[in-house]
Each structure stands twice: as structure tokens, then as C-alpha cells.
Protein backbone atom coordinates (compact mmCIF):
# COMPACT_ATOMS: atom_id res chain seq x y z
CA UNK A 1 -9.92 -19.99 35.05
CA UNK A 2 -12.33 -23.16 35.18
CA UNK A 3 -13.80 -24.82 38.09
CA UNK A 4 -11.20 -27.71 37.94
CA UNK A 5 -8.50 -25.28 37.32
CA UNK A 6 -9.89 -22.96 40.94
CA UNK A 7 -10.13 -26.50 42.67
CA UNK A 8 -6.55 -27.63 41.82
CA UNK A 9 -4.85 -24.60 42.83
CA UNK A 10 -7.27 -24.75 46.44
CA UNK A 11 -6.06 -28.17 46.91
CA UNK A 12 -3.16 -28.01 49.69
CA UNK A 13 -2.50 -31.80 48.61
CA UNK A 14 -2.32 -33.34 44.81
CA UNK A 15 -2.82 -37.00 45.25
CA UNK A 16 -2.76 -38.81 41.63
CA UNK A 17 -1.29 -42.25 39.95
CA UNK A 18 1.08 -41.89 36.81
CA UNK A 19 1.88 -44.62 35.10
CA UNK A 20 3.04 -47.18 38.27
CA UNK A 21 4.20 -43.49 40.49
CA UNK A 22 2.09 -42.84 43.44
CA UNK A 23 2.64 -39.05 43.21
CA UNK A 24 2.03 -36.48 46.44
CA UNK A 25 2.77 -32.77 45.22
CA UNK A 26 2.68 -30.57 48.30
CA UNK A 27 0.13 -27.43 46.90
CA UNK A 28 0.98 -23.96 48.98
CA UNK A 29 3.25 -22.75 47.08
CA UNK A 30 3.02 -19.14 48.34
CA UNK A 31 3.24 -20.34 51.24
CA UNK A 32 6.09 -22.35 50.80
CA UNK A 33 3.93 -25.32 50.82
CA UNK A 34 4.05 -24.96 54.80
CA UNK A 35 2.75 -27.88 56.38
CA UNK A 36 -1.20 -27.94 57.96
CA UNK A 37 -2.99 -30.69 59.95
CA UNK A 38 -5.23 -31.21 56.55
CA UNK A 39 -1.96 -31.56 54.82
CA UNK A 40 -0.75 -34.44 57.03
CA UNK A 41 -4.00 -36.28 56.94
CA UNK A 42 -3.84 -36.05 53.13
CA UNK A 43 -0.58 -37.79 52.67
CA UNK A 44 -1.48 -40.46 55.26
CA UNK A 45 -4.49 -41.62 53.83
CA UNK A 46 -2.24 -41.36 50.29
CA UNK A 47 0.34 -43.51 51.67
CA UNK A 48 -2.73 -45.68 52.61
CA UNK A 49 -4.18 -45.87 48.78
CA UNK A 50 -0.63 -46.42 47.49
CA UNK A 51 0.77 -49.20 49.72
CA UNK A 52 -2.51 -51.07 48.90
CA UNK A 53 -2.20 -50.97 45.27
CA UNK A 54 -0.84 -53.37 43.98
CA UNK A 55 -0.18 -51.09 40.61
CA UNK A 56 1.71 -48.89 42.29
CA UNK A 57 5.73 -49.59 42.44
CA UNK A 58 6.72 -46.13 44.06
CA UNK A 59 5.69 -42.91 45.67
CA UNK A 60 7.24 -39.62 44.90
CA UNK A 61 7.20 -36.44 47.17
CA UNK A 62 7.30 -33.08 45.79
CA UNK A 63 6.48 -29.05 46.15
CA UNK A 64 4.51 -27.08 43.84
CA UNK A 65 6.21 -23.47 42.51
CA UNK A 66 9.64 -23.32 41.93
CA UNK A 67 10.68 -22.15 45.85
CA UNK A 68 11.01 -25.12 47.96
CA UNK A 69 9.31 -28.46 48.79
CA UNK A 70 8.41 -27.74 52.27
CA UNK A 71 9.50 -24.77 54.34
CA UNK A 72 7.85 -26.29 57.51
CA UNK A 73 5.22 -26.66 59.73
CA UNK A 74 2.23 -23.65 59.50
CA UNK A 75 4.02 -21.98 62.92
CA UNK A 76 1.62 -19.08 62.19
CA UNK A 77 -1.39 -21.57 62.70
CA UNK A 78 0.38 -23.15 65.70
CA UNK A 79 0.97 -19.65 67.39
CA UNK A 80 -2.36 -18.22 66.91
CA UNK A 81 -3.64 -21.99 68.25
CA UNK A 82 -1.31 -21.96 71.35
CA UNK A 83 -2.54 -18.71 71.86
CA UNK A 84 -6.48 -19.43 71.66
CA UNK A 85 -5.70 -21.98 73.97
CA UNK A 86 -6.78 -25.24 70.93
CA UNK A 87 -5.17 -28.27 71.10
CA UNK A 88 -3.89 -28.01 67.45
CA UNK A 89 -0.10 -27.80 68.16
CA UNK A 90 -0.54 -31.52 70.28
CA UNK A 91 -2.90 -33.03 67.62
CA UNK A 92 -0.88 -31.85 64.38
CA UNK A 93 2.92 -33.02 66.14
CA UNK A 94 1.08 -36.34 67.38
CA UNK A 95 0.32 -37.22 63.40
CA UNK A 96 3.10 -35.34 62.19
CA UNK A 97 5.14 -37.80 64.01
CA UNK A 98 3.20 -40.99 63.28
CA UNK A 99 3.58 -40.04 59.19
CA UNK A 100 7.83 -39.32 59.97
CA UNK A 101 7.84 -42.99 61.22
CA UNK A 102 5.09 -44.20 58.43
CA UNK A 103 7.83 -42.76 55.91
CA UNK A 104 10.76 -44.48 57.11
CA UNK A 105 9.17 -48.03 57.30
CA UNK A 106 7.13 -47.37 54.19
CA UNK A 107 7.31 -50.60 52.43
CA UNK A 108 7.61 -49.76 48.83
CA UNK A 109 10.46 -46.86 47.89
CA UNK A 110 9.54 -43.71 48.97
CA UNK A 111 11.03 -41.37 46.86
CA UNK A 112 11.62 -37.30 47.62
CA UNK A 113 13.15 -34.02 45.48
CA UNK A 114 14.17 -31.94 48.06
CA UNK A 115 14.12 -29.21 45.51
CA UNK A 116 14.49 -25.70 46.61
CA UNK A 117 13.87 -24.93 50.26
CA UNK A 118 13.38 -28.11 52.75
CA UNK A 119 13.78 -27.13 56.32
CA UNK A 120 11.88 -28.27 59.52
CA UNK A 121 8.57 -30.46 59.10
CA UNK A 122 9.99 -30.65 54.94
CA UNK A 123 13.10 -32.72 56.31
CA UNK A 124 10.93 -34.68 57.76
CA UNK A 125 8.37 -35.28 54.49
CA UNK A 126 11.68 -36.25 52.82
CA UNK A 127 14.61 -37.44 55.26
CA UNK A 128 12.92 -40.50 56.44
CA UNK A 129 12.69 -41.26 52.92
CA UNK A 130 14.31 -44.39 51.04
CA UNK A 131 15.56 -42.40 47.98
CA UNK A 132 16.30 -38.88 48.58
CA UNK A 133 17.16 -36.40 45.94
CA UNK A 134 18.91 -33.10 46.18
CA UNK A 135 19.54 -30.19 43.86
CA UNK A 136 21.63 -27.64 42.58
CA UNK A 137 19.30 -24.57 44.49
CA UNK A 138 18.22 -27.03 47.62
CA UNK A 139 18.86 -25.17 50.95
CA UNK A 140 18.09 -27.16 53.77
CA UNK A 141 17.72 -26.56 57.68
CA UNK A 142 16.72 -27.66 60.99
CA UNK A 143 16.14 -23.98 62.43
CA UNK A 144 14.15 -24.88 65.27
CA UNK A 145 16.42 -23.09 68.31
CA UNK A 146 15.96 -19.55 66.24
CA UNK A 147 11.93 -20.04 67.29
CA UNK A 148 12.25 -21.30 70.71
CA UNK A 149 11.51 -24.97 69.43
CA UNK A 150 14.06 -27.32 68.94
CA UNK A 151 14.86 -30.22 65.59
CA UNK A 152 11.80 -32.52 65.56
CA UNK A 153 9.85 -34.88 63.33
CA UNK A 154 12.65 -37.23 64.00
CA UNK A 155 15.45 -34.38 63.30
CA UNK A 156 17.51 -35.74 66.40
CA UNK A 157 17.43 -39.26 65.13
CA UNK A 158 18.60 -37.71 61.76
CA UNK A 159 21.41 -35.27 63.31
CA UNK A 160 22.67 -37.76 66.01
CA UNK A 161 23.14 -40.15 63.28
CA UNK A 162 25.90 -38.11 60.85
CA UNK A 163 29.03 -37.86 60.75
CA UNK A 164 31.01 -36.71 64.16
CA UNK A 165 29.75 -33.42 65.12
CA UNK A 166 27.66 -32.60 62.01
CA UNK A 167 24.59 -33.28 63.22
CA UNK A 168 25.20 -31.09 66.53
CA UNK A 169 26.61 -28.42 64.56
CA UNK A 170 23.14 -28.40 62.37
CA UNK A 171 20.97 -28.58 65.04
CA UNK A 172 22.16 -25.94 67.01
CA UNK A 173 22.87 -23.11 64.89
CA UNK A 174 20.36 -23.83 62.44
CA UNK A 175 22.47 -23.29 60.03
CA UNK A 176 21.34 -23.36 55.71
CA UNK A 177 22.96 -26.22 53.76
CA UNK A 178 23.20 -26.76 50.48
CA UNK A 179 23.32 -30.32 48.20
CA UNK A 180 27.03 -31.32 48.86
CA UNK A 181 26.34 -30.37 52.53
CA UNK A 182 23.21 -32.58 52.85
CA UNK A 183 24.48 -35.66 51.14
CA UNK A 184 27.57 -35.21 53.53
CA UNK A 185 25.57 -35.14 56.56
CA UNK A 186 23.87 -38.11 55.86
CA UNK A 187 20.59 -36.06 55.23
CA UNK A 188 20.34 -36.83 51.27
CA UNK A 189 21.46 -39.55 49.13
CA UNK A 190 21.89 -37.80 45.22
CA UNK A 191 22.04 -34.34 43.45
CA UNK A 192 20.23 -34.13 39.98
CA UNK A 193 20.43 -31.17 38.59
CA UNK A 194 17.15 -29.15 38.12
CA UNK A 195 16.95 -29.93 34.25
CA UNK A 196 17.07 -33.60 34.20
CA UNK A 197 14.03 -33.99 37.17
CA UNK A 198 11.11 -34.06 34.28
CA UNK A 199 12.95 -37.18 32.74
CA UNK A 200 13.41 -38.61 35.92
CA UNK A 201 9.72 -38.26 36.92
CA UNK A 202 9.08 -39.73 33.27
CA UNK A 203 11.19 -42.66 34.25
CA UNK A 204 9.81 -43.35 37.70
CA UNK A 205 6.39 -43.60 36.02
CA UNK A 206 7.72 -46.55 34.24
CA UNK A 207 8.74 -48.75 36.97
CA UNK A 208 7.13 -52.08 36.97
CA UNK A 209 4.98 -53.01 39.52
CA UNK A 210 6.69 -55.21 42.53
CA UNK A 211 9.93 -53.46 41.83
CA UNK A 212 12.20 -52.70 44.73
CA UNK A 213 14.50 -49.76 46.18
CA UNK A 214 17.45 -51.30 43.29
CA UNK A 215 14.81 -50.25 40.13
CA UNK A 216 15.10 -47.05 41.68
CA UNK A 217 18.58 -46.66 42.32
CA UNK A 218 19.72 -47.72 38.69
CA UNK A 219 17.29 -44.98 37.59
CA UNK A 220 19.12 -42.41 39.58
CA UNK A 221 22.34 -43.49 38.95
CA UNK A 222 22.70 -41.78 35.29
CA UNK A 223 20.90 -38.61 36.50
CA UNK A 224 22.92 -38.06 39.57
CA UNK A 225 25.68 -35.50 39.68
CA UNK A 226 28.95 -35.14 41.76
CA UNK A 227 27.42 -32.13 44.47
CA UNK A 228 30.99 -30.74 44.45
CA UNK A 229 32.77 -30.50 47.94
CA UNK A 230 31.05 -30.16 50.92
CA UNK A 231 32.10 -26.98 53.08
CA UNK A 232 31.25 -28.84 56.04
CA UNK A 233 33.72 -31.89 55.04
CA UNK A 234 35.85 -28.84 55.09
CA UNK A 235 34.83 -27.63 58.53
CA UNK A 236 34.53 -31.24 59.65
CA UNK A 237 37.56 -31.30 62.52
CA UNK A 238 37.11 -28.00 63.53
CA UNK A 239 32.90 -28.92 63.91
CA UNK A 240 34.23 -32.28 65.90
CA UNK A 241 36.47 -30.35 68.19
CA UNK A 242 33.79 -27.38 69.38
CA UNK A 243 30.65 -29.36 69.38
CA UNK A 244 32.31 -32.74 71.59
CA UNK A 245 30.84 -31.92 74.76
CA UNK A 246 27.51 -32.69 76.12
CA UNK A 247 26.87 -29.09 77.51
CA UNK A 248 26.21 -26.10 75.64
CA UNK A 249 28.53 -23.72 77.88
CA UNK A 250 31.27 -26.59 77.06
CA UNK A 251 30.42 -25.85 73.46
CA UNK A 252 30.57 -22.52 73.51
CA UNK A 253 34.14 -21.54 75.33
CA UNK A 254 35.81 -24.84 73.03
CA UNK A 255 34.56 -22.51 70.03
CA UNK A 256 36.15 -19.40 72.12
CA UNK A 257 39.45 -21.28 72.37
CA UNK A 258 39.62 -22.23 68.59
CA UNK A 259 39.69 -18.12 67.76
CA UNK A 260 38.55 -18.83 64.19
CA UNK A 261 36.49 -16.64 62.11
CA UNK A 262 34.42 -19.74 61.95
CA UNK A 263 34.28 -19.94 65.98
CA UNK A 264 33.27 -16.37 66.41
CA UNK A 265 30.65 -16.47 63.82
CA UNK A 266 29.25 -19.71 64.95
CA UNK A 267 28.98 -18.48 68.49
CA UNK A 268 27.50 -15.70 67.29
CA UNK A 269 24.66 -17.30 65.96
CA UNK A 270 24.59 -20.10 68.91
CA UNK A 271 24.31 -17.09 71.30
CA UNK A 272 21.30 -15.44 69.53
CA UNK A 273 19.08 -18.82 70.12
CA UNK A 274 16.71 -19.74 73.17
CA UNK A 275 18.43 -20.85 76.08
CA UNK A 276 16.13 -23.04 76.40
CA UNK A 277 16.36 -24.50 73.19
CA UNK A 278 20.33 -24.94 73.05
CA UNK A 279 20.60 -26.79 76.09
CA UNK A 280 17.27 -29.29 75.23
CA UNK A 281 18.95 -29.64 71.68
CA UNK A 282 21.55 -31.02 73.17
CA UNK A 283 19.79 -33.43 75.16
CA UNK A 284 17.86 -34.77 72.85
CA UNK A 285 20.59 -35.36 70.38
CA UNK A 286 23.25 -36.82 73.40
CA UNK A 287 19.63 -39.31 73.76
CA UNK A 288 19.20 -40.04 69.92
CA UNK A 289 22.72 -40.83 69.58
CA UNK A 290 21.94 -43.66 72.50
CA UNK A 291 18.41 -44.96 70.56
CA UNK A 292 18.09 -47.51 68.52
CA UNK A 293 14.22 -46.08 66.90
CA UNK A 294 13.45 -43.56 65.23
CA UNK A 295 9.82 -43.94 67.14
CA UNK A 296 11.99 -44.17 70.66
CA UNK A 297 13.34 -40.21 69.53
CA UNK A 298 9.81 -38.88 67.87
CA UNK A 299 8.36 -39.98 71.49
CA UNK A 300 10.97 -37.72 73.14
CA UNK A 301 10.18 -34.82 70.97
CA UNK A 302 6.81 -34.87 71.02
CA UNK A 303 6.71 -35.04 75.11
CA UNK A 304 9.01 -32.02 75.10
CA UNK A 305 7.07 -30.12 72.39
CA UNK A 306 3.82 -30.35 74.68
CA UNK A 307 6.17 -28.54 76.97
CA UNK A 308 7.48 -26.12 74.56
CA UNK A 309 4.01 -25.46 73.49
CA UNK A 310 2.64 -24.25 76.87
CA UNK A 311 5.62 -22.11 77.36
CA UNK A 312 7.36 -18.68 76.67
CA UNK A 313 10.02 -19.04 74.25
CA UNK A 314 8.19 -20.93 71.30
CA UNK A 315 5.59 -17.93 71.18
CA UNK A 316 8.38 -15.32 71.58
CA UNK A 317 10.31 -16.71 68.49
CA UNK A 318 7.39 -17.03 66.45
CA UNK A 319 6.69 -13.67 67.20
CA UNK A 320 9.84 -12.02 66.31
CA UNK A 321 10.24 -14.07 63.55
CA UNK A 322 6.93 -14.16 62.06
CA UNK A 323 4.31 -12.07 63.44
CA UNK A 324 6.10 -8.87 64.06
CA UNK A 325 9.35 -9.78 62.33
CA UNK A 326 11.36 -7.48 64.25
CA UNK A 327 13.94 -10.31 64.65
CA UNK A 328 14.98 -9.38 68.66
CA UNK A 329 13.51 -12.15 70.12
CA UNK A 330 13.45 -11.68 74.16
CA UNK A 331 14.22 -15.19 75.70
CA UNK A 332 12.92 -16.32 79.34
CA UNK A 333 14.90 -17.54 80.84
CA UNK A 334 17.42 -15.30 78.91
CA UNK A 335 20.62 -16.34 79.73
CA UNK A 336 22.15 -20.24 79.85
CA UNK A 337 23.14 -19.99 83.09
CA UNK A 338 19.05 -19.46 84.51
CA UNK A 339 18.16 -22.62 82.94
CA UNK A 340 19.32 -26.03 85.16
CA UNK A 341 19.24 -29.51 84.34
CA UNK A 342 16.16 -30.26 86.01
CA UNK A 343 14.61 -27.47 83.68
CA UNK A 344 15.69 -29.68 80.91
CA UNK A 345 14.46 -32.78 82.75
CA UNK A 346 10.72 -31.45 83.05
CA UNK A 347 10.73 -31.68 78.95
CA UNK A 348 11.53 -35.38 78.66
CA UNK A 349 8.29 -36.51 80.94
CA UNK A 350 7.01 -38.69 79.33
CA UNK A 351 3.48 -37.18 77.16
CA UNK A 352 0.47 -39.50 79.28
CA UNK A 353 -0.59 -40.60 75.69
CA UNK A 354 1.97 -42.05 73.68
CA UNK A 355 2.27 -41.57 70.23
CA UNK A 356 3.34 -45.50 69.24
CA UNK A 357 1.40 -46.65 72.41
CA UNK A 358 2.49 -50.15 71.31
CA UNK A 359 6.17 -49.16 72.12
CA UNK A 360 5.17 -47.60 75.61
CA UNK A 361 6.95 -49.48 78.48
CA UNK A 362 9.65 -50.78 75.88
């Protein structure tokens, strides 16, 4: 292997121009191209280089290997840094959250391939984006409540903003989706299949410089694919009726009542999750759904993640999950009924540095 070669494959972030394409290629792939601190401040300062350029007429996100583009945040870093006592977790979600909203308002098309696995911090690499592509093996997830956390980098803005109940549903249970499911919830915009992303890429290269969101669209357009029906189209009035209510215990007996194999299976998994977690889900999407920012939501997570972060729960699903991967996380509180609303309440004070401090007081 040569130097260049060993530097390359130690480089978490590729940053390089092709033809008029800003490309960022996430670089962990055995990792699952997990998402560090370095990693964010890499694709800021890109995002930097490529809005100034006047060559460059788009930016494309993607994953290195073949498994996913982003699997996440590094919660194994976070842990061990909660744990030390660092201020990592605060410093990497304050960025991490400045880059979600630096996405959305990018001013040239931002363009991602949600390729493979894209779940937690990858939504938000890609979500926010202007052009968002799914495939044929994408499996996508918010499965924050499984880990004590809860959907963030802007997840409630994107989940209180589907269709109906959809984005509660997601939220929640954490559940996997696939292409069909993601366009539905309003998470994605296209499928391509796997085969025809190279001549994609190739075409994207070719855009001239100064053009807009509509070059990139009429280059999709013959690529894209029907994603076939969406099971969750399927499930839609059944999703709307359990997941109406603002309370999770609400939630919960409506999918009791509905005595679907569905119903039991989804409370099932909704009964497995923190406590915690369901009932400050819920909160913050019942919150989103009254924004009108994205910044106005990534402000709410972030206060309550500070929260989260000098907690129980977050360690405790980490832990199970991760660390000793015995999957029986043990919840504190451990039941609904032990956490109150003015539990939830002490997670939306507001953090005493903002993140958009020139939106503070608005």
C-alpha cells in the first residue's frame, strides 16, 4: 500500500472537486462511517470551500463501503466522554446542530445518496438536504428512544412535518424503513437504483456552474425509479388512529383497543424504550409540529440533550446496546407512570448558550 493510499483510507473525511461537484465522501466505513467531532468540522469547513467557489454548481454527500452512508453519531465516543466527565457530547451536538441547519439553507443544491444504512446523525447529513436520493437496500431510522436519547439533529422538525401520524410512529418505535417508506414520509425525495448512481455522479460532475436545484432535478428525473408501495401508506389510518394523542399512555391503550397484530407488535417495541425517552419524544414532536424553524426545534433538542447527557438512561442504552450488548437495558425511572410532566419540563430549559444565539429571545 503507498503513503497516499495509508493516508486516504485514515482520512474520516474525502473532501475533493470533480468536474463542477463539490464531493464529501464520509470515510469509516467499518465503522459505518459513524459520525466524530473531526468529522463535523470537516464538512463545515467543506461546505465553506464549496459555497465560495464560484466553480462549484453542487455538493454531493456520500458513504464509503458498500454498508450505509451514516449509521450515526460515534455513541461509543460520547459514552466513554459522558463518562470521563469531557464536554464532548455538548461540543459535538452544538456543531452537529449548526451543520443540520447549514444544510438546509445551503445555498447551492445539496445533494445526498442515502445509500445503504442512514439512521440518526446520517438523517441528518442527508434530510436537510435539497435533493435527496434513496435506494433499493437504504434502511433508514431515527432509533434514538432504544438508547435513552430521543430523534435529534432536527429529526422532530423532520417527523412532525410528514404525513398524519408518520412521523410519531417513526420516532417512537424507531422503527427501519426502507425507500418507498422514506419518500412517503417526507424523509426522501427519489429512488435510483444502485446501478445507475456511477452515471449519475458522472452527470452531476457536469453541471454548469450557477446552475440551480431544476439542473438537478432534470438529471434525476430519468434515473429515478417508482420505490413500489409504501407499507406505511398501507398502515397509514391505523398509524393516524394510535399515535393521535399527545401522551404516550394515550398512545399506548388506542394501540390496545385496535387488537391488531400491528398494535401488539408496535406496543411491543414502544414498551421496550426509555420512559423517559417516549414521553420527551412526544413533546418535542407535539412542539415541532407548532415551529416554524428548523433552528427553533435543533435549540430544543440540544437543551434537552445536555439533560440527557448528564443522566441515567442515555448511558444505560448505550450500554446494553453497545458496550455490553446484552440488549436488557434497565430504565430509571422504569416505568411511564414514575416520570411526570414536570420531569419532561426540566429538558426543555433553555441550554444558557444558545446554539443560533442570534435567534435567542425570538
Amino acid at each position: 500500500m503507498s503513503v497516499t493510499d495509508s493516508a486516504i483510507q485514515e482520512t474520516p473525511v474525502l473532501i475533493e472537486q470533480a468536474g463542477s461537484l463539490g464531493r464529501i465522501r464520509l470515510n469509516r466505513p467499518k465503522a459505518l462511517n459513524s459520525l466524530t467531532l473531526d468529522m463535523v468540522r470537516r464538512i463545515a469547513d467543506a461546505l465553506d470551500q464549496f459555497e465560495a467557489d464560484p466553480r462549484i454548481a453542487a455538493v454531493l454527500i456520500t458513504g464509503a463501503g458498500e454498508r450505509g452512508l451514516c449509521a450515526g453519531g460515534d455513541i461509543r465516543a460520547l459514552y466513554e466522554s459522558g463518562r470521563a466527565g469531557t464536554t464532548l457530547g455538548e461540543t459535538f451536538w452544538r456543531e452537529e446542530y449548526v451543520l443540520n441547519a447549514r444544510i438546509k439553507n445551503f445555498p447551492k443544491p445539496y445533494i445526498a445518496i442515502m445509500d445503504g444504512i442512514t439512521m440518526g446523525g446520517g438523517v441528518g447529513l442527508s434530510a436537510h438536504g435539497s435533493h435527496r436520493i434513496v435506494t433499493d437496500r437504504t434502511r433508514l431510522a431515527m432509533p434514538e428512544t432504544g438508547i435513552g436519547f430521543f430523534p435529534d439533529v432536527g429529526g422532530t422538525w423532520l417527523l412532525a412535518h410528514g404525513p398524519g401520524e408518520i412521523g410519531t410512529y417513526l420516532g417512537l418505535t424507531g422503527e427501519q424503513i426502507g425507500a418507498a417508506d422514506a419518500i412517503y414520509a417526507g424523509l426522501a425525495d427519489v429512488c435510483v437504483p444502485i446501478s445507475a448512481l456511477p452515471g449519475l455522479v458522472q452527470a452531476l460532475e457536469t453541471l454548469p456552474a450557477g446552475a440551480g436545484g431544476d439542473r438537478v432535478t432534470l438529471i434525476l428525473e430519468p434515473l429515478a425509479l417508482p420505490a413500489g408501495p409504501a407499507p406505511l401508506q398501507e398502515r397509514r389510518a391505523e398509524i393516524d388512529q394510535a399515535f393521535a394523542a399527545d401522551e404516550i399512555e394515550t398512545i399506548l391503550a388506542s394501540l390496545a383497543r385496535l387488537d391488531t397484530e400491528f398494535a401488539h407488535k408496535t406496543r411491543a417495541t414502544l414498551l421496550s424504550k426509555s420512559p423517559t425517552s417516549l414521553k420527551l419524544t412526544v413533546r418535542l414532536l407535539r412542539l415541532a409540529r407548532a415551529s416554524t424553524s428548523l433552528e427553533d426545534c435543533l435549540e430544543r433538542e440540544f437543551a434537552a440533550g445536555r439533560r440527557v447527557f448528564s443522566g441515567h438512561d442515555f448511558y444505560e442504552g448505550v450500554r446494553a446496546a453497545v458496550i455490553d450488548k446484552d440488549r436488557t437495558p434497565r430504565w430509571s425511572p422504569a416505568s411511564l407512570d414514575a416520570v411526570g410532566d414536570s420531569d419532561v419540563d426540566a429538558y426543555l430549559i433553555a441550554a444558557p448558550e444558545p446554539v443560533f444565539p442570534a435567534r435567542s429571545g425570538t
